[in-house]
C-alpha atoms as a PDB file:
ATOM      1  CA  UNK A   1       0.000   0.000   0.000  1.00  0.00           C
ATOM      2  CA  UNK A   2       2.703   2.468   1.280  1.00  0.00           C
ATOM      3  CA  UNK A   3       4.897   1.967  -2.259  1.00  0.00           C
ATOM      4  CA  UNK A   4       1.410   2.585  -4.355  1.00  0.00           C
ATOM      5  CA  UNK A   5       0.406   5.852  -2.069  1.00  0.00           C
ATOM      6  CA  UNK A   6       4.472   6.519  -3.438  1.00  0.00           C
ATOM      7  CA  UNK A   7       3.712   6.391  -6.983  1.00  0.00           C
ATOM      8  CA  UNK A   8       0.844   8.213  -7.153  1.00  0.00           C
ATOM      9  CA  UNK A   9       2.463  10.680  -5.352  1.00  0.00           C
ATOM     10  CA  UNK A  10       5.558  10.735  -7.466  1.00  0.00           C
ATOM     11  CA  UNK A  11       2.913  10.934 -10.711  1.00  0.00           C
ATOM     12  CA  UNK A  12       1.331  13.639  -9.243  1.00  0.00           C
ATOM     13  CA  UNK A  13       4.334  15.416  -8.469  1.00  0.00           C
ATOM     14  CA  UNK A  14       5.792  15.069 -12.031  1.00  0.00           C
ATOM     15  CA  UNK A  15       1.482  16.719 -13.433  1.00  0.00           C
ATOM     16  CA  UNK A  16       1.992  19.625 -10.831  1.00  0.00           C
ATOM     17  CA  UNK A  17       5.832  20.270 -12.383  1.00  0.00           C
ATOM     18  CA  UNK A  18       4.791  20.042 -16.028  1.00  0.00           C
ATOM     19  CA  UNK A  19       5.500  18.354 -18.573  1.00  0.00           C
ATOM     20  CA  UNK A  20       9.651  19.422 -18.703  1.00  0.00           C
ATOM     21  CA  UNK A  21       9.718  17.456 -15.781  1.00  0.00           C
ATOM     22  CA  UNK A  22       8.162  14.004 -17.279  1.00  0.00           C
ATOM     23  CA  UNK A  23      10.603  14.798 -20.300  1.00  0.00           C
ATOM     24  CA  UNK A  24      13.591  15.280 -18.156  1.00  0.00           C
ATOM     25  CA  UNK A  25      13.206  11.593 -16.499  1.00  0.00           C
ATOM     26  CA  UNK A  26      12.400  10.295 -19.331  1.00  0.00           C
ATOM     27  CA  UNK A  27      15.788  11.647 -20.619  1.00  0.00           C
ATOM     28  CA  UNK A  28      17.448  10.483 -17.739  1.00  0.00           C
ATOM     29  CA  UNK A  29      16.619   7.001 -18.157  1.00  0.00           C
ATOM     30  CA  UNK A  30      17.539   6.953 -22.118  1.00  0.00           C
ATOM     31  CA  UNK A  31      20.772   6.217 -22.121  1.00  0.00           C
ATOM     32  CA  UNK A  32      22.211   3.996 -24.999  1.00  0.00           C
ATOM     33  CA  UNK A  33      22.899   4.115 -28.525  1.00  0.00           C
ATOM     34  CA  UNK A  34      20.099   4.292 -31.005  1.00  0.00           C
ATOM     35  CA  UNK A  35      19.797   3.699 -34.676  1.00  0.00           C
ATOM     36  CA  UNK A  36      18.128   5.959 -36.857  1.00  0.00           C
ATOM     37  CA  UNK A  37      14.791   4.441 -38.536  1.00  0.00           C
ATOM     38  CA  UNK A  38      13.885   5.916 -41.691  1.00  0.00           C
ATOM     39  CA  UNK A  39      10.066   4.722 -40.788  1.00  0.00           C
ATOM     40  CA  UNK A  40       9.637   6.840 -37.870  1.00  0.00           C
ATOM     41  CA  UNK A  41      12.104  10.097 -39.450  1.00  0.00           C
ATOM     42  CA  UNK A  42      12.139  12.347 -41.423  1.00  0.00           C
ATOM     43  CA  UNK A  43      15.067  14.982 -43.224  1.00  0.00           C
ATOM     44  CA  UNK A  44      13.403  18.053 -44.704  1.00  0.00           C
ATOM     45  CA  UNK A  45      14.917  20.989 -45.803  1.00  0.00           C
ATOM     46  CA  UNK A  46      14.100  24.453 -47.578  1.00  0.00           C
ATOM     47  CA  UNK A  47      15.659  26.909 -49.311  1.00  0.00           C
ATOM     48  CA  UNK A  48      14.186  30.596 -49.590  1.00  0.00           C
ATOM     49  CA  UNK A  49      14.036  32.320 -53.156  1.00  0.00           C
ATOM     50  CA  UNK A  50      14.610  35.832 -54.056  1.00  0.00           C
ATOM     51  CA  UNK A  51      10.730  37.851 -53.947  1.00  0.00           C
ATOM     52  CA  UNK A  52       9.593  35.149 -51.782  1.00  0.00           C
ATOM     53  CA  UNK A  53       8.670  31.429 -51.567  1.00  0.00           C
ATOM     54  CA  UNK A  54      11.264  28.578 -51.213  1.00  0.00           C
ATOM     55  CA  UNK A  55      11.950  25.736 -52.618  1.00  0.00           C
ATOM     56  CA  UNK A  56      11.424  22.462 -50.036  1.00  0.00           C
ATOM     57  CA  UNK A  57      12.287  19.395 -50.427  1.00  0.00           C
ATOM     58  CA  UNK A  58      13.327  16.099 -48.539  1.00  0.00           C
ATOM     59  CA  UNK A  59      15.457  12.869 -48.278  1.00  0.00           C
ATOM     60  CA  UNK A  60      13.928   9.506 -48.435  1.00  0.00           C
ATOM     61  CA  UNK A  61      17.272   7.407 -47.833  1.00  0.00           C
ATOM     62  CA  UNK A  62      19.437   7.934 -44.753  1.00  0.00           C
ATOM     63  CA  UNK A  63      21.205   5.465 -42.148  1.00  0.00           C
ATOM     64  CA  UNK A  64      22.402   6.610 -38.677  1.00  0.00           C
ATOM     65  CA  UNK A  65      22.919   6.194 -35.066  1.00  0.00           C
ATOM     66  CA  UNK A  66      22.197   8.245 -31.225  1.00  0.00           C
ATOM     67  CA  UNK A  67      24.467   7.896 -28.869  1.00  0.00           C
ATOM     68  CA  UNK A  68      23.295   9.138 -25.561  1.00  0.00           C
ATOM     69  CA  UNK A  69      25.453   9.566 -22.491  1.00  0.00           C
ATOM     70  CA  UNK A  70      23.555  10.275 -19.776  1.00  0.00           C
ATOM     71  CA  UNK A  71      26.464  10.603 -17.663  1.00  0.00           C
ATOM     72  CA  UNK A  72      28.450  13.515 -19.590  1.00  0.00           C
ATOM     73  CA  UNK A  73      26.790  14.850 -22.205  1.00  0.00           C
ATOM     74  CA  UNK A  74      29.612  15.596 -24.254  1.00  0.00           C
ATOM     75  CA  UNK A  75      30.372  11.841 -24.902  1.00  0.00           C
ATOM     76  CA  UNK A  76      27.233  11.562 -26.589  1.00  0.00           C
ATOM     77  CA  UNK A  77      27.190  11.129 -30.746  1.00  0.00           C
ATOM     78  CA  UNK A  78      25.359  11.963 -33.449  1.00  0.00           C
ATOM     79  CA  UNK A  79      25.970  10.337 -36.881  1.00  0.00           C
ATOM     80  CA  UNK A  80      23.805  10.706 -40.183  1.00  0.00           C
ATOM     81  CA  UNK A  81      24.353   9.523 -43.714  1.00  0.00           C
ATOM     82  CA  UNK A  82      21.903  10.736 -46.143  1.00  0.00           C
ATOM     83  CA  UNK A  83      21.966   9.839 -50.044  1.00  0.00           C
ATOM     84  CA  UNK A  84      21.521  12.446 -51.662  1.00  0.00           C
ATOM     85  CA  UNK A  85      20.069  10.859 -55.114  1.00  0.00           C
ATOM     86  CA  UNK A  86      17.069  10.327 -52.971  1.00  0.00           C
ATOM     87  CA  UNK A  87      16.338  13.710 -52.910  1.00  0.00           C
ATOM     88  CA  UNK A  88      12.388  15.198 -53.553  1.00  0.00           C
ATOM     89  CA  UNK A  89      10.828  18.402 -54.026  1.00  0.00           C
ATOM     90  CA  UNK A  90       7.949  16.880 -55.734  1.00  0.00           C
ATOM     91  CA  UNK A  91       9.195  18.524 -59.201  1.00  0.00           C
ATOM     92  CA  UNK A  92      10.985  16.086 -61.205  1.00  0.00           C
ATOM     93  CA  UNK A  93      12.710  18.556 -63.314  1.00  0.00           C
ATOM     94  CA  UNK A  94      13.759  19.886 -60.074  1.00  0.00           C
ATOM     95  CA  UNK A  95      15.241  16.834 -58.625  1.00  0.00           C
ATOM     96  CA  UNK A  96      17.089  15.656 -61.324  1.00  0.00           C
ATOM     97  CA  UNK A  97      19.449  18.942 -61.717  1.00  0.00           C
ATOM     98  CA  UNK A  98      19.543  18.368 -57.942  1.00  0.00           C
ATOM     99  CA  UNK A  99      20.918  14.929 -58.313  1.00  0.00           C
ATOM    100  CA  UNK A 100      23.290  16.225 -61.512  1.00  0.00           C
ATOM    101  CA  UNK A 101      26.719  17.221 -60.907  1.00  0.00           C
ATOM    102  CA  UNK A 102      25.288  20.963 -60.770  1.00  0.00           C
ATOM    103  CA  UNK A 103      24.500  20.725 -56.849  1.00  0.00           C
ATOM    104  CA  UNK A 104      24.568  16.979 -54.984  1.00  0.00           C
ATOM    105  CA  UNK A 105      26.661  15.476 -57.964  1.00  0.00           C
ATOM    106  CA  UNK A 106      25.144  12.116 -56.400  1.00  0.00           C
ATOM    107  CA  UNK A 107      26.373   9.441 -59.130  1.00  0.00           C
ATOM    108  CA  UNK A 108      29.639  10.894 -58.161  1.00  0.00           C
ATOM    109  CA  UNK A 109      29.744  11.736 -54.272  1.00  0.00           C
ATOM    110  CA  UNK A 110      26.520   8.819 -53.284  1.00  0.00           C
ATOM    111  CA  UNK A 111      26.699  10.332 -49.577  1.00  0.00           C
ATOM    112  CA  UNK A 112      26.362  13.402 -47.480  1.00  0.00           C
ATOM    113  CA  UNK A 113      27.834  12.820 -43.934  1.00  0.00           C
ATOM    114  CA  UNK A 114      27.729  14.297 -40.681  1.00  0.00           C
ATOM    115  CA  UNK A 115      29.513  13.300 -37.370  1.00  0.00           C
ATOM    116  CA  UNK A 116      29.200  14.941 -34.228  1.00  0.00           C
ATOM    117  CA  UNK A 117      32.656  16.365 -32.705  1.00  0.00           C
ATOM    118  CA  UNK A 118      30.587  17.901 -29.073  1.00  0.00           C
ATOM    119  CA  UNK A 119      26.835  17.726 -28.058  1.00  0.00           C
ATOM    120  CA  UNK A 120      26.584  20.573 -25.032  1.00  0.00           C
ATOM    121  CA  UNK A 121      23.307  20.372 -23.581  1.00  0.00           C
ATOM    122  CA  UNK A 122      21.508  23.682 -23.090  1.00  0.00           C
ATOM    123  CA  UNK A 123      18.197  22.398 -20.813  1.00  0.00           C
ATOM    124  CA  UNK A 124      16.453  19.530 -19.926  1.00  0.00           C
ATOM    125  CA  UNK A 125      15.150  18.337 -23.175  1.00  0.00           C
ATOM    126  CA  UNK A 126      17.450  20.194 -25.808  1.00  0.00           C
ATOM    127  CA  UNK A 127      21.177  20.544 -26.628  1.00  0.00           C
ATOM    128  CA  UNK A 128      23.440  21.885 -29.404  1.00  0.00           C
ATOM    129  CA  UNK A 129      25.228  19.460 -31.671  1.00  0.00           C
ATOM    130  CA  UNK A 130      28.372  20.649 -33.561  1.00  0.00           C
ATOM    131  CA  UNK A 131      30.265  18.516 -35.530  1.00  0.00           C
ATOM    132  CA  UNK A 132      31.745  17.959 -39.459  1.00  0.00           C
ATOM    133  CA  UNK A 133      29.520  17.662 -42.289  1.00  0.00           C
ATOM    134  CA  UNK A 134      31.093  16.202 -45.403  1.00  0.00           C
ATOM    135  CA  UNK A 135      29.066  16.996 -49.061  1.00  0.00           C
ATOM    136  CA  UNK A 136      31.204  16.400 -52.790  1.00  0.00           C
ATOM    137  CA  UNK A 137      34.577  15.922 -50.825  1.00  0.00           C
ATOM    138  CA  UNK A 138      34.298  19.190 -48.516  1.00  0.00           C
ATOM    139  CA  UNK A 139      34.248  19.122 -44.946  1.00  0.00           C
ATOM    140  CA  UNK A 140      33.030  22.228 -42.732  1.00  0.00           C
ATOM    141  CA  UNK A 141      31.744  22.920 -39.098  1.00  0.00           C
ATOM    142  CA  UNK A 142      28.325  22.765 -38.717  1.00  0.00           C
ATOM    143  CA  UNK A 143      25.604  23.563 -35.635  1.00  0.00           C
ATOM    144  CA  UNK A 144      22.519  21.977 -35.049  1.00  0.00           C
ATOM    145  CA  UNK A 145      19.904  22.608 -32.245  1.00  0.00           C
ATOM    146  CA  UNK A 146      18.195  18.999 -30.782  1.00  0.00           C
ATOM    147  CA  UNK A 147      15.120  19.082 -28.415  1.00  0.00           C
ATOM    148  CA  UNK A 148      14.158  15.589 -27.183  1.00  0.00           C
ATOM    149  CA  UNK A 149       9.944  15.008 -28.586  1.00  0.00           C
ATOM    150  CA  UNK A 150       9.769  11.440 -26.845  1.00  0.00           C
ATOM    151  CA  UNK A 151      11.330   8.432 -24.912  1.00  0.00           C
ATOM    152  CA  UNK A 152       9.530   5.509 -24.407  1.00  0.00           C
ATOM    153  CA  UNK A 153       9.218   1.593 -24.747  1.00  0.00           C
ATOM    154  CA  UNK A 154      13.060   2.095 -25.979  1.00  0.00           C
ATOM    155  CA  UNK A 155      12.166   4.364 -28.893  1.00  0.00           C
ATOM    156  CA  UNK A 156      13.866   8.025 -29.082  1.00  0.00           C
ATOM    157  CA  UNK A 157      12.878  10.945 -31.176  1.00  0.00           C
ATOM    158  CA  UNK A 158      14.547  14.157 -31.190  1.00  0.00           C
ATOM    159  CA  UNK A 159      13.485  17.443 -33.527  1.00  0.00           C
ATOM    160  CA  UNK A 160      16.888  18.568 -35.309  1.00  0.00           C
ATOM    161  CA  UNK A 161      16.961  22.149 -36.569  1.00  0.00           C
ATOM    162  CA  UNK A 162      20.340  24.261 -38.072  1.00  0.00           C
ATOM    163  CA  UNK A 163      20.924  26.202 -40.986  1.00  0.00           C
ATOM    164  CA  UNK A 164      23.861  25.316 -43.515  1.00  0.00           C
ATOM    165  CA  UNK A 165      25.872  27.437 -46.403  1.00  0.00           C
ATOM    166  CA  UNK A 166      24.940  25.487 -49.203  1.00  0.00           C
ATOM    167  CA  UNK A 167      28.828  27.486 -50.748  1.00  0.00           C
ATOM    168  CA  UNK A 168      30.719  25.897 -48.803  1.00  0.00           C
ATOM    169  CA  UNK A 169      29.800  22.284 -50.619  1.00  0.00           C
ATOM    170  CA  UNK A 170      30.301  23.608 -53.711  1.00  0.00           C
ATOM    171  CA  UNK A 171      26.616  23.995 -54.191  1.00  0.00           C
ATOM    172  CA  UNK A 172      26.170  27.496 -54.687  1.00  0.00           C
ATOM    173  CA  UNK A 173      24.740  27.802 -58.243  1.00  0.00           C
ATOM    174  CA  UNK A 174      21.489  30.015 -58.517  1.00  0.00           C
ATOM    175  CA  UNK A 175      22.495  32.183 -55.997  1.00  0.00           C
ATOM    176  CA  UNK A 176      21.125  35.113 -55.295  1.00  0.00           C
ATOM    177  CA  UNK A 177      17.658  33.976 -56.667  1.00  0.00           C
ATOM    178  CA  UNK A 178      17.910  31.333 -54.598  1.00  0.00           C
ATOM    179  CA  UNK A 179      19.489  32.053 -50.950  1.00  0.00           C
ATOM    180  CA  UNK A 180      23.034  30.242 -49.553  1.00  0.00           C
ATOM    181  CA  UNK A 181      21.338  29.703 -46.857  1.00  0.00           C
ATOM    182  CA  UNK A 182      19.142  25.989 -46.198  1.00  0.00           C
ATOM    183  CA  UNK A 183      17.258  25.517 -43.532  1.00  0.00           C
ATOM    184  CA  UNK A 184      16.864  22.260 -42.042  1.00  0.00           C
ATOM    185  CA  UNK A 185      14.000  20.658 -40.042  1.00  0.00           C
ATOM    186  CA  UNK A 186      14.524  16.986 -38.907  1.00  0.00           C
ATOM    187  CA  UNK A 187      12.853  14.370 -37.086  1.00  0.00           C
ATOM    188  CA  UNK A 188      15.055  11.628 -36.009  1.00  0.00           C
ATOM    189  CA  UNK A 189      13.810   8.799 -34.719  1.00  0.00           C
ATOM    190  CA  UNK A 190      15.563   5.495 -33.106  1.00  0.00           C
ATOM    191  CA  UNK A 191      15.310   2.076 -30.992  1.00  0.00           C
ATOM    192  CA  UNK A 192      17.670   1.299 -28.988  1.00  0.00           C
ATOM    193  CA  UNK A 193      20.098  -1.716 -30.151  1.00  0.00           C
END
């Protein structure tokens, strides 16, 4: 009796303090590497145009793993392959000069890569992720924000935002009417295994 009046108590606790609180155990307690499931993810990205718009797209094909150290943040990893000749914006005319040697080069350079060099967490639920993204044999620096979305039944999903120089890859052509600048909004999602 005493150690169910103790849960509810705890549960109730955890309602009152909201729901950074629930998040923050559940982080606690998700330790363990992770490997990216392309069923449960998503890559999107967009890329604003001159006079308005953008131009958004998305990968289909990627492969990666978490690695969370619940211990010392800073051990923990991040590390994302993503082909780029998977690429869609729903315009095939559009994704085949995106898959030419014009911008991806994909039959060329089949991967863009990106492994985490620090993770510093910056709250309960979120943390910034630098590390070195490779695209058509360039490497450069590269900063993404994380917030943790959900933990449970050994199943992690963060939301991944940062914003990249598509010029430093080599990929600059159609600037200015279309800006240097893409935006990316992920969902990555993995089991723990």
């Amino acid at each position: 009796m005493l150690s169910r009046s103790l849960v509810i108590a705890t549960l109730a606790a955890a309602v009152v303090a909201g729901p950074s609180a629930l998040a923050a155990a559940s982080l606690s307690a998700a330790g363990g590497r992770y490997t990216i499931s392309q069923a449960g993810s998503s890559i999107r990205f967009s890329i604003g145009k001159a006079g308005g718009g953008s131009l958004d797209g998305a990968f289909a094909r990627f492969t990666g793993n978490i690695r969370v150290d619940n211990a010392n943040a800073d051990r923990s990893e991040v590390n994302i392959t993503i082909m780029p000749a998977s690429v869609g914006t729903g315009q095939g005319r559009i994704d085949a000069f995106l898959r030419s040697d014009a911008v991806f080069d994909a039959a060329n350079d089949p991967e863009i890569r990106f492994r985490s060099t620090n993770v510093r967490r910056t709250g309960e639920t979120t943390a910034t992720i630098t590390g070195n993204l490779t695209a058509r044999g360039k490497t450069s620096p590269e900063k993404f924000q994380a917030e943790l979305k959900s933990f449970a039944g050994g199943t992690i999903t963060f939301r991944v935002t940062g914003k990249v120089l598509r010029s430093r890859y080599g990929m600059d052509v159609g600037t200015p009417i279309y800006s240097n600048v893409v935006e990316f909004d992920m969902t990555l999602s993995g089991r723990r295994g």
